[in-house]
C-alpha atoms as a PDB file:
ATOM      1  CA  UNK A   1      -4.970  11.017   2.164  1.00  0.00           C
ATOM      2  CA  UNK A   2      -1.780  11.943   3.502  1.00  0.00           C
ATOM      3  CA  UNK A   3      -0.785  14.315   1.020  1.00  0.00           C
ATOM      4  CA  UNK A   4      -2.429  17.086   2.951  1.00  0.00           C
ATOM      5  CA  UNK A   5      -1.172  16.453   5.925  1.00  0.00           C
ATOM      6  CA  UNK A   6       2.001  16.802   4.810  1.00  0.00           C
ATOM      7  CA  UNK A   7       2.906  20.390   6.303  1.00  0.00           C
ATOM      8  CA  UNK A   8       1.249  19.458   8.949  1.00  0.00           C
ATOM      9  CA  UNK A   9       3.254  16.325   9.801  1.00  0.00           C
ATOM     10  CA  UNK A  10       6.723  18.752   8.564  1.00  0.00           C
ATOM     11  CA  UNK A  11       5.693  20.947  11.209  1.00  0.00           C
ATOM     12  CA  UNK A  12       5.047  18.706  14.282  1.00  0.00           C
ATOM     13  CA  UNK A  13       8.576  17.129  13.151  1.00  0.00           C
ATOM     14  CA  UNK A  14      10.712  20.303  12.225  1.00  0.00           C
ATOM     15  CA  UNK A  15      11.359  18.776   9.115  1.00  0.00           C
ATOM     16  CA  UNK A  16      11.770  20.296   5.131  1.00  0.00           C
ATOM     17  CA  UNK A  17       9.065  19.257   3.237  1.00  0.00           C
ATOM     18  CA  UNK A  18      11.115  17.098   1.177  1.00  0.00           C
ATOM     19  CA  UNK A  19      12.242  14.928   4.237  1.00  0.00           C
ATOM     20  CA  UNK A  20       8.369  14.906   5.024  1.00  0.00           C
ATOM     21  CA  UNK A  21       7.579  13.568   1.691  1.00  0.00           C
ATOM     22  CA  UNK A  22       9.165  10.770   2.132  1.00  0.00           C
ATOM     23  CA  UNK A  23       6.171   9.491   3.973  1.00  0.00           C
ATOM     24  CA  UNK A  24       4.270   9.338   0.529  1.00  0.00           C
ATOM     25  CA  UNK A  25       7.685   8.128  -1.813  1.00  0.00           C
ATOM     26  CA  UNK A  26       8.148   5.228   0.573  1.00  0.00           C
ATOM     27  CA  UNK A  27       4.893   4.113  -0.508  1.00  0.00           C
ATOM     28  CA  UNK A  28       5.606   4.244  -3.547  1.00  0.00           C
ATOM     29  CA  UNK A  29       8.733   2.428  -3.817  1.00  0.00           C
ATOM     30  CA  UNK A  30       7.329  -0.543  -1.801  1.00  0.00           C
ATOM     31  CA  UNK A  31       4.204  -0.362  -3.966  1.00  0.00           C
ATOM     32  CA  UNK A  32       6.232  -0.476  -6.960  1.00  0.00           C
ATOM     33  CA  UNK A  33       8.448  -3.408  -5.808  1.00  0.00           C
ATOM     34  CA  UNK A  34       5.781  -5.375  -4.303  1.00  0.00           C
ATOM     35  CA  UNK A  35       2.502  -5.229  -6.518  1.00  0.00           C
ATOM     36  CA  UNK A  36       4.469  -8.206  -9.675  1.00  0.00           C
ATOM     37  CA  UNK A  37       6.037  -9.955  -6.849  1.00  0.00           C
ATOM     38  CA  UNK A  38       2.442 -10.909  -4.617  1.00  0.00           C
ATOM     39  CA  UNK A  39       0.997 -11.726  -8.353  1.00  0.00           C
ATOM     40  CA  UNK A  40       3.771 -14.486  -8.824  1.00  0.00           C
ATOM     41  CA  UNK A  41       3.445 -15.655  -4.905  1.00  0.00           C
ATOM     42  CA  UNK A  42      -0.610 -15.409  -5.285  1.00  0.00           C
ATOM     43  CA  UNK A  43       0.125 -18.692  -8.056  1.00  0.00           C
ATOM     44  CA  UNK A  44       2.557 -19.809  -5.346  1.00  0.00           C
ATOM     45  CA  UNK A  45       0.051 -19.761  -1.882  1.00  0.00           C
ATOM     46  CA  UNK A  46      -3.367 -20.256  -0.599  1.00  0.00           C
ATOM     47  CA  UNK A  47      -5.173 -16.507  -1.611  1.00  0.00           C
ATOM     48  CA  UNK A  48      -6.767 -16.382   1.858  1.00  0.00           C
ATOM     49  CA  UNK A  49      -3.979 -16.776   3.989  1.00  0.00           C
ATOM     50  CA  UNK A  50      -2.036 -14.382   1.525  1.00  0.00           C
ATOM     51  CA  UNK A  51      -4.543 -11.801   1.379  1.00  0.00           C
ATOM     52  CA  UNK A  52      -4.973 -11.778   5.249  1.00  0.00           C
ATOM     53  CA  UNK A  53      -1.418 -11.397   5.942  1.00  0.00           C
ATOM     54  CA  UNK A  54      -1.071  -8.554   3.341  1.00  0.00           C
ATOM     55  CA  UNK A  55      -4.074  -6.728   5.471  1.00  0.00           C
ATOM     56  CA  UNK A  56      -1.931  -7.192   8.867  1.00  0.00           C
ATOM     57  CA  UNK A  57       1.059  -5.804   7.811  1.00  0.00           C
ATOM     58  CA  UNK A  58      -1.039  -2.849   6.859  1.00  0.00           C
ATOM     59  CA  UNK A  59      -2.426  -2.957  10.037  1.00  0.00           C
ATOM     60  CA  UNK A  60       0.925  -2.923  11.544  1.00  0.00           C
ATOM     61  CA  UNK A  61       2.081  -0.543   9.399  1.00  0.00           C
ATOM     62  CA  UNK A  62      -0.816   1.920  10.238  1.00  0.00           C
ATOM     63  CA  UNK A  63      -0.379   0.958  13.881  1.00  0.00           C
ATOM     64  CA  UNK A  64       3.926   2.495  13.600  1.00  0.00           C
ATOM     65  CA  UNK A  65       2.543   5.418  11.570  1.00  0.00           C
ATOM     66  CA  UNK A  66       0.028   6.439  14.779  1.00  0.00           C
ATOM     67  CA  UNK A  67       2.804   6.484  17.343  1.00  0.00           C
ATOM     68  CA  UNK A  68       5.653   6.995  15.214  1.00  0.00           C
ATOM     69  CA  UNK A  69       7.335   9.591  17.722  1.00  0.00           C
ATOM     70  CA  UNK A  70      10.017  10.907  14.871  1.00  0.00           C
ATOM     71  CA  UNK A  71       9.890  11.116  10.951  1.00  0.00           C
ATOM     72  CA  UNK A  72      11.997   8.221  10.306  1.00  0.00           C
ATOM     73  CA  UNK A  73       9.927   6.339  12.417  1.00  0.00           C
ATOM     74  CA  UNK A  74       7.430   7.358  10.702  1.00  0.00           C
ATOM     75  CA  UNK A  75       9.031   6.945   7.249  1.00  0.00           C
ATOM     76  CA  UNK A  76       9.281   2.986   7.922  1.00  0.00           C
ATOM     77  CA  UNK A  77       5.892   2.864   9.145  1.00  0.00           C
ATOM     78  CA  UNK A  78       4.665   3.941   6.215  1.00  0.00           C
ATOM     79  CA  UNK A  79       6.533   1.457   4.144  1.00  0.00           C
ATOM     80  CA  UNK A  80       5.523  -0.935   6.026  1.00  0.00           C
ATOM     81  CA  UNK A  81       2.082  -0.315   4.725  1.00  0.00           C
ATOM     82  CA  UNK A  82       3.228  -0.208   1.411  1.00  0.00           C
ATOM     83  CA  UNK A  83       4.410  -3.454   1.854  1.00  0.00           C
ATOM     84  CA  UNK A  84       0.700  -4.620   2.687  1.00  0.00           C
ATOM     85  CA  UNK A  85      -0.893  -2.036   0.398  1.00  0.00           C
ATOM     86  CA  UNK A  86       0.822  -3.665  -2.660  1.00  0.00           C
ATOM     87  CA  UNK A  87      -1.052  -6.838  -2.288  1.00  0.00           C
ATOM     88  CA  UNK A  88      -4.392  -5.217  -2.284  1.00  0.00           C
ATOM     89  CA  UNK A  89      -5.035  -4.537  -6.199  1.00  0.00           C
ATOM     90  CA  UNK A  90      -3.430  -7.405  -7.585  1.00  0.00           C
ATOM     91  CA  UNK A  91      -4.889  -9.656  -5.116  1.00  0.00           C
ATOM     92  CA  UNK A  92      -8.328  -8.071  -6.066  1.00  0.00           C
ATOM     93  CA  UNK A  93      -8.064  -8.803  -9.592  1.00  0.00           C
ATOM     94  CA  UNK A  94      -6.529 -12.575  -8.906  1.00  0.00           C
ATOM     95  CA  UNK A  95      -9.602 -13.355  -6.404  1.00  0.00           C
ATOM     96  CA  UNK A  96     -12.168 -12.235  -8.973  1.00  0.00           C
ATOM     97  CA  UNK A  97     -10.775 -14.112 -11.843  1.00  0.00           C
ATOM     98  CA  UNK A  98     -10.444 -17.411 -10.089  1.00  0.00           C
ATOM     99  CA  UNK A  99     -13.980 -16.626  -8.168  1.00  0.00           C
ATOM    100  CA  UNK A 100     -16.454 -14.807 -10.452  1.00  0.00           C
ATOM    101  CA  UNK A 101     -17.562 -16.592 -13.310  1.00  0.00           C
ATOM    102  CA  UNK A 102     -16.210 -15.209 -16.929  1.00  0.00           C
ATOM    103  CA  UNK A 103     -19.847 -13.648 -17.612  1.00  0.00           C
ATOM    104  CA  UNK A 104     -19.791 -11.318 -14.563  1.00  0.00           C
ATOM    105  CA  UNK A 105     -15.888 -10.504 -13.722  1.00  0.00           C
ATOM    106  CA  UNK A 106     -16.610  -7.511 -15.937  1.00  0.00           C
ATOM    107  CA  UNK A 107     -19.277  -6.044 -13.445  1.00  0.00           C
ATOM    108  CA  UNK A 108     -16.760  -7.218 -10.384  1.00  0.00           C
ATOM    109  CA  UNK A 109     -13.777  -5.204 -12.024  1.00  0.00           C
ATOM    110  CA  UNK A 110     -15.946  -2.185 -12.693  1.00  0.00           C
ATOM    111  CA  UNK A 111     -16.946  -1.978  -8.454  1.00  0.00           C
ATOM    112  CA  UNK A 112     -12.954  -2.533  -8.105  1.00  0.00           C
ATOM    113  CA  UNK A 113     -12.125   0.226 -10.698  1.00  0.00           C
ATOM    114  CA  UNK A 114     -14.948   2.700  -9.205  1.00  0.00           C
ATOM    115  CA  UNK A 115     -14.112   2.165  -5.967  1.00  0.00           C
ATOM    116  CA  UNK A 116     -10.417   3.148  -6.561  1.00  0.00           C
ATOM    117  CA  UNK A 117     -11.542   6.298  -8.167  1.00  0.00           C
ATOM    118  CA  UNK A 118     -13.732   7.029  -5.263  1.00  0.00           C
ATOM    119  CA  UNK A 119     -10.697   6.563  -2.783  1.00  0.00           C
ATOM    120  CA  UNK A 120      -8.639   8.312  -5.298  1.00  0.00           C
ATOM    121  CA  UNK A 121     -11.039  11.411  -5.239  1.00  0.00           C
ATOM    122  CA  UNK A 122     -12.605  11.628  -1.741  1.00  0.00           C
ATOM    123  CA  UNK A 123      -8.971  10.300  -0.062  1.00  0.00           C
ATOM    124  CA  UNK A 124      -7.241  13.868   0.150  1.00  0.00           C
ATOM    125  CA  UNK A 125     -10.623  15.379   1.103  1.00  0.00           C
ATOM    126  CA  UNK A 126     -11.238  13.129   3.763  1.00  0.00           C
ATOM    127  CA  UNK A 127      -7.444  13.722   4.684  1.00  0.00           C
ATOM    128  CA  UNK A 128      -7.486  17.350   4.909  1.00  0.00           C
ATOM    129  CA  UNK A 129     -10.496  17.099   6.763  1.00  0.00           C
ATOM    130  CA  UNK A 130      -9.932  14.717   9.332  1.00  0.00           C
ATOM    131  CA  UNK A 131      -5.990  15.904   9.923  1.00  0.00           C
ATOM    132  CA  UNK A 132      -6.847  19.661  10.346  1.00  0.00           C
ATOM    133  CA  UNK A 133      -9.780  18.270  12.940  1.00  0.00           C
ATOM    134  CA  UNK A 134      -7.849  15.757  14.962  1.00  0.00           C
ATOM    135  CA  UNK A 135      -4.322  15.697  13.645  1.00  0.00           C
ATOM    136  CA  UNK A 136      -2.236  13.763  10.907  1.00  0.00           C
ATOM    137  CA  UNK A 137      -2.435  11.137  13.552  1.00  0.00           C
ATOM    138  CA  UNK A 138      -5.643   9.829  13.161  1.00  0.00           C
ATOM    139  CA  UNK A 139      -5.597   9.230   9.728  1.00  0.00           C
ATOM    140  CA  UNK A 140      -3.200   6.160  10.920  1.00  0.00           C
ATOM    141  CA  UNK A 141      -5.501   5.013  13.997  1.00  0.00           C
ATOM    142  CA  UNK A 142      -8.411   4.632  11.253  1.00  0.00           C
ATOM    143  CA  UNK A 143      -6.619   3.291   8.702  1.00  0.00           C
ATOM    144  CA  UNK A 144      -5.648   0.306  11.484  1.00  0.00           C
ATOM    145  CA  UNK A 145      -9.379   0.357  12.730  1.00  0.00           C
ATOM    146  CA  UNK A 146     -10.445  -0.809   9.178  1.00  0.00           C
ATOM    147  CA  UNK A 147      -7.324  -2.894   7.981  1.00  0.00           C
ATOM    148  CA  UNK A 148      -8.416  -4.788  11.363  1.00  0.00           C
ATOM    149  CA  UNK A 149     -11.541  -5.252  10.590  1.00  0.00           C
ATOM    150  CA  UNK A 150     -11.129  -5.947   6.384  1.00  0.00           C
ATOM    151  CA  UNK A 151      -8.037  -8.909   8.480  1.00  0.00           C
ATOM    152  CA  UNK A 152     -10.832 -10.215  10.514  1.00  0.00           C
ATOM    153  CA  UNK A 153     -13.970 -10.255   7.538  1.00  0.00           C
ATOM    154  CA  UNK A 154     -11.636 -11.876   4.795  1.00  0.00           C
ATOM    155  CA  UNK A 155     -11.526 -14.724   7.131  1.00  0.00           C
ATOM    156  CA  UNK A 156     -15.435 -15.590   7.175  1.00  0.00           C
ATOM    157  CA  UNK A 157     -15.661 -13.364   3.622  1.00  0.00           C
ATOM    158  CA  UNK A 158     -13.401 -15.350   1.748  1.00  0.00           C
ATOM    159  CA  UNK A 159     -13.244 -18.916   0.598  1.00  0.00           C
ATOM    160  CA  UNK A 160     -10.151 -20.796   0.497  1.00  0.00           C
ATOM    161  CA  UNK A 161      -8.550 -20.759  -3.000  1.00  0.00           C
ATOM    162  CA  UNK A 162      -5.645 -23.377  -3.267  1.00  0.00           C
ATOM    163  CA  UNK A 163      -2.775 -22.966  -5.931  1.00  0.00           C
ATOM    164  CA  UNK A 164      -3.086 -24.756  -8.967  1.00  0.00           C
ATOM    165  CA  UNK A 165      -1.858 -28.619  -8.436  1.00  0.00           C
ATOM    166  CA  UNK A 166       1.962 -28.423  -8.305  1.00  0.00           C
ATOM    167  CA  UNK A 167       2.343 -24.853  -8.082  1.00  0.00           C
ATOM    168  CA  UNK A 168       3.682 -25.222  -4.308  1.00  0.00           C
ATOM    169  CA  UNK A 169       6.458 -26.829  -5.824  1.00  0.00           C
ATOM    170  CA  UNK A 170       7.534 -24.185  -8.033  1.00  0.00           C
ATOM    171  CA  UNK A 171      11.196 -22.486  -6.797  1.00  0.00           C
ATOM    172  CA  UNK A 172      10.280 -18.795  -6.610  1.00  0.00           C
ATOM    173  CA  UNK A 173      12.970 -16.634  -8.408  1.00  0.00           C
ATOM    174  CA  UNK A 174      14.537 -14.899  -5.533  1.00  0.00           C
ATOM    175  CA  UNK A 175      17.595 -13.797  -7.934  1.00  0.00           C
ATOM    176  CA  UNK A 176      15.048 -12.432 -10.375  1.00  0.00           C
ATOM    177  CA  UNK A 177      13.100 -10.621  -7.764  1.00  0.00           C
ATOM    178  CA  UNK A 178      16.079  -9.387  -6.195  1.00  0.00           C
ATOM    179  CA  UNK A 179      17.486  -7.693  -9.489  1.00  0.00           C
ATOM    180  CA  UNK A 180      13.882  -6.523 -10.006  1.00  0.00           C
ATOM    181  CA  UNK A 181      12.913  -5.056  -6.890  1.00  0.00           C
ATOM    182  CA  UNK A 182      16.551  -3.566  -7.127  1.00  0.00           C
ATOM    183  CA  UNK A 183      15.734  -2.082 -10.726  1.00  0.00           C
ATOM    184  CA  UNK A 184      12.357  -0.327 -10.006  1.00  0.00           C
ATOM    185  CA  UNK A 185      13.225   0.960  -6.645  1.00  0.00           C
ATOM    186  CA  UNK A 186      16.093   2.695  -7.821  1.00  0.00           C
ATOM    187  CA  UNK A 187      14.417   3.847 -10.698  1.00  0.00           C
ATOM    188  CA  UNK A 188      11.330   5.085  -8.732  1.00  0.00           C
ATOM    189  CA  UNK A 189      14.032   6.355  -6.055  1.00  0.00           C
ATOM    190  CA  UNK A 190      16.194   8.451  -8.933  1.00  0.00           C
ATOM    191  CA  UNK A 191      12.710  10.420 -10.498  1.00  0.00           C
ATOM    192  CA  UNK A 192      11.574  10.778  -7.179  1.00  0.00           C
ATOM    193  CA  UNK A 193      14.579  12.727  -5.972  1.00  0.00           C
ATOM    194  CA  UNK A 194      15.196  14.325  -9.326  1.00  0.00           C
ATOM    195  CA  UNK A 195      11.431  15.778  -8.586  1.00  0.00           C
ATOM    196  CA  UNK A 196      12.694  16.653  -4.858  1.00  0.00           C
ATOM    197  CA  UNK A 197      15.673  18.551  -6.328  1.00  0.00           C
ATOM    198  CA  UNK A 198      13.599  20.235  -9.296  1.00  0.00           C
ATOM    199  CA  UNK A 199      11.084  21.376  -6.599  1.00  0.00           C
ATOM    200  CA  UNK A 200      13.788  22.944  -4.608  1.00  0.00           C
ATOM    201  CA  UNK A 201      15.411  24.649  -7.782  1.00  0.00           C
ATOM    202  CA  UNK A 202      12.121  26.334  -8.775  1.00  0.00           C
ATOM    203  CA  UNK A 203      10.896  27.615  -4.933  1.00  0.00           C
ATOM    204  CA  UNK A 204      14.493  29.171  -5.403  1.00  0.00           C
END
């Protein structure tokens, strides 16, 4: 949903749209980073308390990105949501395979899989829309509204899934997820500015 907005955000910020799209590519980079590493800590924590803490910093996130005053500000608001968005898929699939019995997951995974194309086809409509009528800003203030909300329901919506016995024992490979967080960031990080510099090249 922010995709549209883009220019709009450029504008307000006297900013190249390259340095504006960074509030998408941060996404992106967190999401990349972060989606493997809350599968290994979802074997490693209680999926509630995981899930809900995912939902604040996306909350918090959204909150930054609706006062963010400046584009960097901005910028790190934004992955600051990625850092909670990330959660949010793999978390989905973990909760319905340790919830829904083997004979229905396939009827769970098809409202999680629908529902994603939904947001994925209706998101830069309802972007455009709302942006042009209210400004880029208020995309952020409902995105809060509802990650609020989603915080607040998982508590009574969800029950309390502990990790297998023993798995709270388990050392969680910070080296590992160091060098891999290090790996697919830069790699996401390299295309993404190759695309940036390609862009410029052809409006040349």
């Amino acid at each position: 949903m922010v995709n549209p907005v883009l220019p709009l955000i450029a504008g307000q910020f006297e900013a190249s749209k390259a340095q504006a799209s960074w509030a998408v590519s941060g996404v992106a980079l967190l999401l990349a980073i972060g989606v493997p590493l809350y599968g290994r800590m979802s074997d490693m924590f209680e999926l509630k308390k995981l899930y809900r803490f995912a939902v604040a910093v996306l909350a918090a996130g959204s909150l930054v990105c609706a006062l963010a005053p400046n584009l960097p500000d901005l910028v790190v608001g934004r992955m600051v949501q990625g850092v909670g968005m990330a959660a949010i898929p793999v978390l989905s699939v973990v909760t319905i395979s340790k919830l829904v019995p083997p004979g229905k997951r396939g009827g769970a995974f098809g409202i999680i899989t629908g529902s994603i194309g939904v947001g994925t086809a209706g998101g830069p409509i309802f972007g455009g829309a709302v942006g042009q009528l209210w400004g880029w800003p208020s995309l952020f203030w409902v995105t809060f509204v509802l990650s609020a909300l989603i915080a607040v329901g998982a508590h009574f919506a969800l029950p309390t899934v502990e990790p297998e016995p023993g798995a709270g024992q388990r050392k969680f490979d910070w080296i590992g997820g160091t060098l891999h967080g290090l790996a697919v960031g830069l790699l996401s990080f390299g295309v993404t500015l190759g695309e940036r510099k390609g862009s410029a090249r052809f409006s040349r």
